[in-house]
N, C-alpha and C. Protein backbone atom coordinates (compact mmCIF):
# COMPACT_ATOMS: atom_id res chain seq x y z
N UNK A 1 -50.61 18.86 -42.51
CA UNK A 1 -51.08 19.11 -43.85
C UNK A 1 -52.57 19.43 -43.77
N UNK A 2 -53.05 20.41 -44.85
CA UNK A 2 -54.46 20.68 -44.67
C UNK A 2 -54.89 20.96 -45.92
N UNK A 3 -56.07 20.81 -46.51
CA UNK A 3 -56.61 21.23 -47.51
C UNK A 3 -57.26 22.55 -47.03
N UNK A 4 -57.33 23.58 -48.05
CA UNK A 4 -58.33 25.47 -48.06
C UNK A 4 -59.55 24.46 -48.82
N UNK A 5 -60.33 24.66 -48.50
CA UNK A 5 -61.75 25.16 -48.88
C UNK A 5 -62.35 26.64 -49.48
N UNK A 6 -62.99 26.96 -49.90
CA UNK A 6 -63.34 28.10 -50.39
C UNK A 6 -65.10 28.34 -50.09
N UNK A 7 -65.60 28.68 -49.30
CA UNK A 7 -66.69 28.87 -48.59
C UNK A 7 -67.38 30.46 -49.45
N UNK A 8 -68.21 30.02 -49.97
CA UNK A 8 -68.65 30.87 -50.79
C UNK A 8 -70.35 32.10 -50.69
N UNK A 9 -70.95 31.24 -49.56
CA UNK A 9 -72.19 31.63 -49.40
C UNK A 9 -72.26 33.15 -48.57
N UNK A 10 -71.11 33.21 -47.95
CA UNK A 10 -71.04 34.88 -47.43
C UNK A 10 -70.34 35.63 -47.97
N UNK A 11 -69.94 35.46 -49.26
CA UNK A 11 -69.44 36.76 -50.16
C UNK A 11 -70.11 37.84 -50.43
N UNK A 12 -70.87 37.71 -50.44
CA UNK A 12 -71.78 39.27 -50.83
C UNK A 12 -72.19 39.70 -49.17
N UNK A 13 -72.12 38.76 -47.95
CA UNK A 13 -72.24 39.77 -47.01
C UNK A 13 -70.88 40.26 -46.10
N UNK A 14 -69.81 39.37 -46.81
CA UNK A 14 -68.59 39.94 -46.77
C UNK A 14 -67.63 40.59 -47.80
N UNK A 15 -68.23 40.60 -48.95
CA UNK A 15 -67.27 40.38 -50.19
C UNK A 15 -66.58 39.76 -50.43
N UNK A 16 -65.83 39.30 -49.84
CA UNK A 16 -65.02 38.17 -50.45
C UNK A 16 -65.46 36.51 -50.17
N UNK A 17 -64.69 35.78 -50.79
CA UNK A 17 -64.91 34.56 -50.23
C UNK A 17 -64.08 33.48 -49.02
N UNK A 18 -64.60 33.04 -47.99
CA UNK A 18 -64.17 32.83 -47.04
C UNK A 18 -63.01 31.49 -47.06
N UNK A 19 -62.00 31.54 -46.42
CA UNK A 19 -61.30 30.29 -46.57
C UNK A 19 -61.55 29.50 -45.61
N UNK A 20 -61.53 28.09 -45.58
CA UNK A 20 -61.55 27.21 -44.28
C UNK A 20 -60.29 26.17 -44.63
N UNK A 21 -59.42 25.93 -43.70
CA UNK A 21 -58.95 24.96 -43.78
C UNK A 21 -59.19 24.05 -42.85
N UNK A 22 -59.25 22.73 -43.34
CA UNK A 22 -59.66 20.79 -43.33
C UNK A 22 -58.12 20.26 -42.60
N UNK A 23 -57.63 20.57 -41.76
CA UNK A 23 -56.49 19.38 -41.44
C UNK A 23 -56.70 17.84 -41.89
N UNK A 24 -56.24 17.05 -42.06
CA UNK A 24 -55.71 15.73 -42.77
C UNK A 24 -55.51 15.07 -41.55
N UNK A 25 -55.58 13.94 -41.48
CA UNK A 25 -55.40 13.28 -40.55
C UNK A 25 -54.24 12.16 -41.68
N UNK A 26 -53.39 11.48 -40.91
CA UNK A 26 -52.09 10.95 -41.22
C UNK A 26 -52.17 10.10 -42.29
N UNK A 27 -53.64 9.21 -42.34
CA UNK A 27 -54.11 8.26 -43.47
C UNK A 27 -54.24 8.96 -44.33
N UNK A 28 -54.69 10.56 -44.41
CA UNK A 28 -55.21 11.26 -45.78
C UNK A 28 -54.42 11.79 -46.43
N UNK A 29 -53.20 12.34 -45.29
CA UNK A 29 -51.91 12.78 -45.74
C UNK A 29 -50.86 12.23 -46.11
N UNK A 30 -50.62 11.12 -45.54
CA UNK A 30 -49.62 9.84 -46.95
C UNK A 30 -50.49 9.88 -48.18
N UNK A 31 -51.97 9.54 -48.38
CA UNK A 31 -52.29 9.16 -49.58
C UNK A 31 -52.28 10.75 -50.81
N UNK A 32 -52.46 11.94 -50.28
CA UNK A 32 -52.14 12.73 -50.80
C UNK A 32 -50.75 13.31 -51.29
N UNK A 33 -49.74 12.98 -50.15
CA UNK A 33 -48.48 12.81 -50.79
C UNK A 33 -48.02 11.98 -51.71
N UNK A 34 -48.31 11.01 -51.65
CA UNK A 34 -48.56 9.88 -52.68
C UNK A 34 -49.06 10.18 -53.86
N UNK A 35 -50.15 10.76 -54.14
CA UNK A 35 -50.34 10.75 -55.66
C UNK A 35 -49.61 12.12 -55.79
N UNK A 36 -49.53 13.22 -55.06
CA UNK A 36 -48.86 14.34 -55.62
C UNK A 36 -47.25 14.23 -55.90
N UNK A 37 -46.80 13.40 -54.86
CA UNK A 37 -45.31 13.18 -55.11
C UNK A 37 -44.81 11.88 -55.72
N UNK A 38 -45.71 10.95 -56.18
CA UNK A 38 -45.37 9.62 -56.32
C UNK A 38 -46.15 9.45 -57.77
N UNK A 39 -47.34 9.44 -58.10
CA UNK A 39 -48.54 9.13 -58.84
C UNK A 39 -48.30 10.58 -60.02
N UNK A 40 -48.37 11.66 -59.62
CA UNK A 40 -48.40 12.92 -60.70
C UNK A 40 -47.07 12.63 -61.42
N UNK A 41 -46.19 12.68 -60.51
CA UNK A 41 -44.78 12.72 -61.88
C UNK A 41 -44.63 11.74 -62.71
N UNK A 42 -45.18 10.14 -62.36
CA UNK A 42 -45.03 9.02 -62.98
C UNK A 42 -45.79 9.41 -64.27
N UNK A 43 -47.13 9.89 -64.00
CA UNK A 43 -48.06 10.12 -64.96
C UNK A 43 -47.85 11.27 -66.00
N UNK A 44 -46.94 12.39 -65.74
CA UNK A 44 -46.60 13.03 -66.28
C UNK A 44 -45.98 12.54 -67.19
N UNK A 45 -44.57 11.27 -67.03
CA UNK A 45 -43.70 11.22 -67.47
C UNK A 45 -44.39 9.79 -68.83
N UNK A 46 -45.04 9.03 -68.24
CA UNK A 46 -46.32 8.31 -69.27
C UNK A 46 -47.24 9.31 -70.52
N UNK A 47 -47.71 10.06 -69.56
CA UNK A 47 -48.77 10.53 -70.79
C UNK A 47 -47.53 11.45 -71.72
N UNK A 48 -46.19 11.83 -71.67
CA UNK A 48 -45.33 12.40 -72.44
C UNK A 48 -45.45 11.50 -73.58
N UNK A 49 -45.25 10.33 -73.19
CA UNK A 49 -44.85 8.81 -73.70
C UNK A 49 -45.55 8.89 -74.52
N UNK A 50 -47.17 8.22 -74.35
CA UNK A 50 -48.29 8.33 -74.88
C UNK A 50 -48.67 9.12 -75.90
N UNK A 51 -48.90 10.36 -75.24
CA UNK A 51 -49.43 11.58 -76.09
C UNK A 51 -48.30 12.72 -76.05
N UNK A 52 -47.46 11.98 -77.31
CA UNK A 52 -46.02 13.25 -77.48
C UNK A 52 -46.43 14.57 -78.12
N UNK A 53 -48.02 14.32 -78.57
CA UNK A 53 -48.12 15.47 -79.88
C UNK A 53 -48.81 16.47 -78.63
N UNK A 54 -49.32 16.13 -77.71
CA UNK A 54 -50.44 16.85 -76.64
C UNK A 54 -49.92 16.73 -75.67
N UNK A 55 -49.73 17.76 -75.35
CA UNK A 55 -49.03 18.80 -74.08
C UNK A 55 -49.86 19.00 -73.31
N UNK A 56 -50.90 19.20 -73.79
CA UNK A 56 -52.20 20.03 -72.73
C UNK A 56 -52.26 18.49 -71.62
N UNK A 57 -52.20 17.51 -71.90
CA UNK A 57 -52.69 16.32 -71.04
C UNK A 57 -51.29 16.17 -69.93
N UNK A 58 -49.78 16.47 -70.26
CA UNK A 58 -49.03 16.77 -69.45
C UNK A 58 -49.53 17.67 -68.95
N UNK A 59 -49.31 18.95 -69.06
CA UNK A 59 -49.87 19.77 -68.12
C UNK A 59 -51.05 19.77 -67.31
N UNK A 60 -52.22 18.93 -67.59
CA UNK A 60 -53.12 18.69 -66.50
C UNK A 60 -52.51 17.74 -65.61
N UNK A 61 -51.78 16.76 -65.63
CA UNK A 61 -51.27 16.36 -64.63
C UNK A 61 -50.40 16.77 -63.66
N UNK A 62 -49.90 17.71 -64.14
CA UNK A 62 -49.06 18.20 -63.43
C UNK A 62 -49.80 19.66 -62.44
N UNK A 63 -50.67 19.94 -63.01
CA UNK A 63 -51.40 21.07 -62.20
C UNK A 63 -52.84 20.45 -61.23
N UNK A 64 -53.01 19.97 -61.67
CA UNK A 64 -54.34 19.43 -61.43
C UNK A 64 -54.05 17.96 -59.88
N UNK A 65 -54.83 18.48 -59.42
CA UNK A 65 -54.64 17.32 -58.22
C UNK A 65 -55.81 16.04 -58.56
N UNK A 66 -56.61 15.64 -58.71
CA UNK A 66 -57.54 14.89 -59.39
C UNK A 66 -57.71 14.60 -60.97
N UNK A 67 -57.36 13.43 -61.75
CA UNK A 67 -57.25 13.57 -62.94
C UNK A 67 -57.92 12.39 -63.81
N UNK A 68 -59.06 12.61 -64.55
CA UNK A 68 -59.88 11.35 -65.18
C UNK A 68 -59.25 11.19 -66.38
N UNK A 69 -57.80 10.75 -66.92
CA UNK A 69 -57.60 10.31 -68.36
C UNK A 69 -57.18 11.73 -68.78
N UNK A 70 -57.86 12.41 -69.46
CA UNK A 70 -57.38 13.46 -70.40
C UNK A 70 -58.02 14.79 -69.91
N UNK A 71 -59.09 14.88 -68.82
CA UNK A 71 -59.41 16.01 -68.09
C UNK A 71 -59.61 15.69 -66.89
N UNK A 72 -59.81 17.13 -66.42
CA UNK A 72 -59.91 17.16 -64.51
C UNK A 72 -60.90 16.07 -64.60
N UNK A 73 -60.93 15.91 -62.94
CA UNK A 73 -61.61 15.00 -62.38
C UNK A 73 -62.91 16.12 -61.82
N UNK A 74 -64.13 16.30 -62.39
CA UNK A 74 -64.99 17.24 -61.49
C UNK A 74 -66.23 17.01 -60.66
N UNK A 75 -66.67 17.68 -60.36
CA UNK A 75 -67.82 17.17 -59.08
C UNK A 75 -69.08 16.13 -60.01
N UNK A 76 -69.09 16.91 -61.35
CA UNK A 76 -70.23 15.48 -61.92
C UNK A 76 -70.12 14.40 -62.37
N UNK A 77 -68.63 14.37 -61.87
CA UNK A 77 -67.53 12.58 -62.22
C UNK A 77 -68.10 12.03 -60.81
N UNK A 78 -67.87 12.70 -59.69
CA UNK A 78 -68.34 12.03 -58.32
C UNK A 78 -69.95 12.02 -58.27
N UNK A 79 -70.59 12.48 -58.33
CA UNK A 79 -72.26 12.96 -58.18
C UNK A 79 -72.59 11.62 -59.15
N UNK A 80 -72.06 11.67 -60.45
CA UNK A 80 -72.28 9.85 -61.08
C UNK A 80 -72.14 9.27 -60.16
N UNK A 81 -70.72 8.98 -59.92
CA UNK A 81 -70.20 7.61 -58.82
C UNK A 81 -71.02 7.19 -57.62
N UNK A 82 -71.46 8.78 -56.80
CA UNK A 82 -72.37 8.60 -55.98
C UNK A 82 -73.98 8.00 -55.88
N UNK A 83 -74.22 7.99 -57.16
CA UNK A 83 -75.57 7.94 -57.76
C UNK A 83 -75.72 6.80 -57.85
N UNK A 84 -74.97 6.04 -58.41
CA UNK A 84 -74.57 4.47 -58.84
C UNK A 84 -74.55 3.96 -57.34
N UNK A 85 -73.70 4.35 -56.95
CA UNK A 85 -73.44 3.69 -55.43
C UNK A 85 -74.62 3.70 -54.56
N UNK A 86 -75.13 5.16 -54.51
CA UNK A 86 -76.32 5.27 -53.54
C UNK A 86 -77.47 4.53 -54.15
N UNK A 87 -77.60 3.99 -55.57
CA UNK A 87 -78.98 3.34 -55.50
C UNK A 87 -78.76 1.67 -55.50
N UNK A 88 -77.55 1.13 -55.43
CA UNK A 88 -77.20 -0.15 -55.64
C UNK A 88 -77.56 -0.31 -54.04
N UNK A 89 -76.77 0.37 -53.12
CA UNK A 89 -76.98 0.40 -51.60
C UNK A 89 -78.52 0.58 -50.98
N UNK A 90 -79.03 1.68 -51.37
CA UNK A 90 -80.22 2.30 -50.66
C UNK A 90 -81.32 2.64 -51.86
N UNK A 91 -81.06 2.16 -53.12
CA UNK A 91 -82.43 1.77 -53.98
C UNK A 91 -82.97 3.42 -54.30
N UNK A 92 -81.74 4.27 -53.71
CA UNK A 92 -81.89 5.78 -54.36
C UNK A 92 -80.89 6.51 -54.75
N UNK A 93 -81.26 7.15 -56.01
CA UNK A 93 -80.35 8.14 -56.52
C UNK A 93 -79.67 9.41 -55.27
N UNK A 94 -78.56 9.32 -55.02
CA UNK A 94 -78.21 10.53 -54.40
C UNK A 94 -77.32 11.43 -54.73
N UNK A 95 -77.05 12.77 -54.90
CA UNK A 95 -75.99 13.10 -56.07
C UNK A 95 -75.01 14.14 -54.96
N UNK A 96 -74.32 14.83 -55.44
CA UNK A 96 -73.41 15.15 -54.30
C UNK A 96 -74.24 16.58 -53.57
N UNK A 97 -75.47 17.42 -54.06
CA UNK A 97 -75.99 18.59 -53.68
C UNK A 97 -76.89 17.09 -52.57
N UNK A 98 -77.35 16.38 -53.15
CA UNK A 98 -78.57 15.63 -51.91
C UNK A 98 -77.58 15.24 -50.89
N UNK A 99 -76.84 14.27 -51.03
CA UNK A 99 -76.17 14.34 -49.81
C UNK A 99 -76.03 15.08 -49.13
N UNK A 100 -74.97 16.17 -49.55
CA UNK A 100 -74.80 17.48 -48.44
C UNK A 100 -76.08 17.46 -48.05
N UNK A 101 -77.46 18.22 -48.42
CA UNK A 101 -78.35 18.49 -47.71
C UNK A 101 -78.92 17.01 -46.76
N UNK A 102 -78.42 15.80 -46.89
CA UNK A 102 -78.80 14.64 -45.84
C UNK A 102 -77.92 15.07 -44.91
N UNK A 103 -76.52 15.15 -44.71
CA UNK A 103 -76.06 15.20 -44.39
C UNK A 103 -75.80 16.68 -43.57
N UNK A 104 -76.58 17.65 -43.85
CA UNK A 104 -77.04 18.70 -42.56
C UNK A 104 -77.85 18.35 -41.74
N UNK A 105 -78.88 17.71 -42.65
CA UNK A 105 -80.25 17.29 -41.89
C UNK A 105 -79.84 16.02 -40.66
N UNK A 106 -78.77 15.19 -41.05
CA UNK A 106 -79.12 14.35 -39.97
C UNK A 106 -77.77 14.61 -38.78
């Protein structure tokens, strides 16, 4: 199993945008089968429950691989989480653009 990436910084000197795929290692790939085959349909079949009048919230579960409540899950849901975390730990804000760039640098 592997996740695509979408590598974006050489599009204009390739035109298009580049794919990479991430192989999974066996821990990442149960837990991804898991919420996609185990966790999405349950939730599907709940938020029906829940919210009979709103469809749109079924259908994000069901398309969407990451899901906060009633919308996607997106990078400034993590860049919070990280922020919180990185200053409780290391007494600094770090958001998900600083990392990456720590994380070339070291």
């Amino acid at each position: 199993m592997a996740i695509v990436v979408q590598y974006s910084k050489t599009s204009t000197r390739n035109g298009h945008d580049t794919l990479i795929p991430h192989v999974l290692d066996a821990f990442y790939q149960d837990i991804i089968k898991t919420v996609t085959f185990v966790t999405h349909p349950f939730a599907e079949q709940i938020s029906q429950i829940l919210y009979p009048d709103c469809n749109d919230i079924t259908v994000l579960w069901h398309n969407q691989l990451f899901v906060k409540n009633d919308r996607p899950f997106v990078t400034e849901d993590i860049s919070s989480i990280l922020q919180c975390t990185s200053l409780e730990a290391m007494q600094v804000q770090l958001g998900i653009r600083d990392y990456h760039q720590l994380s070339i640098c070291v």
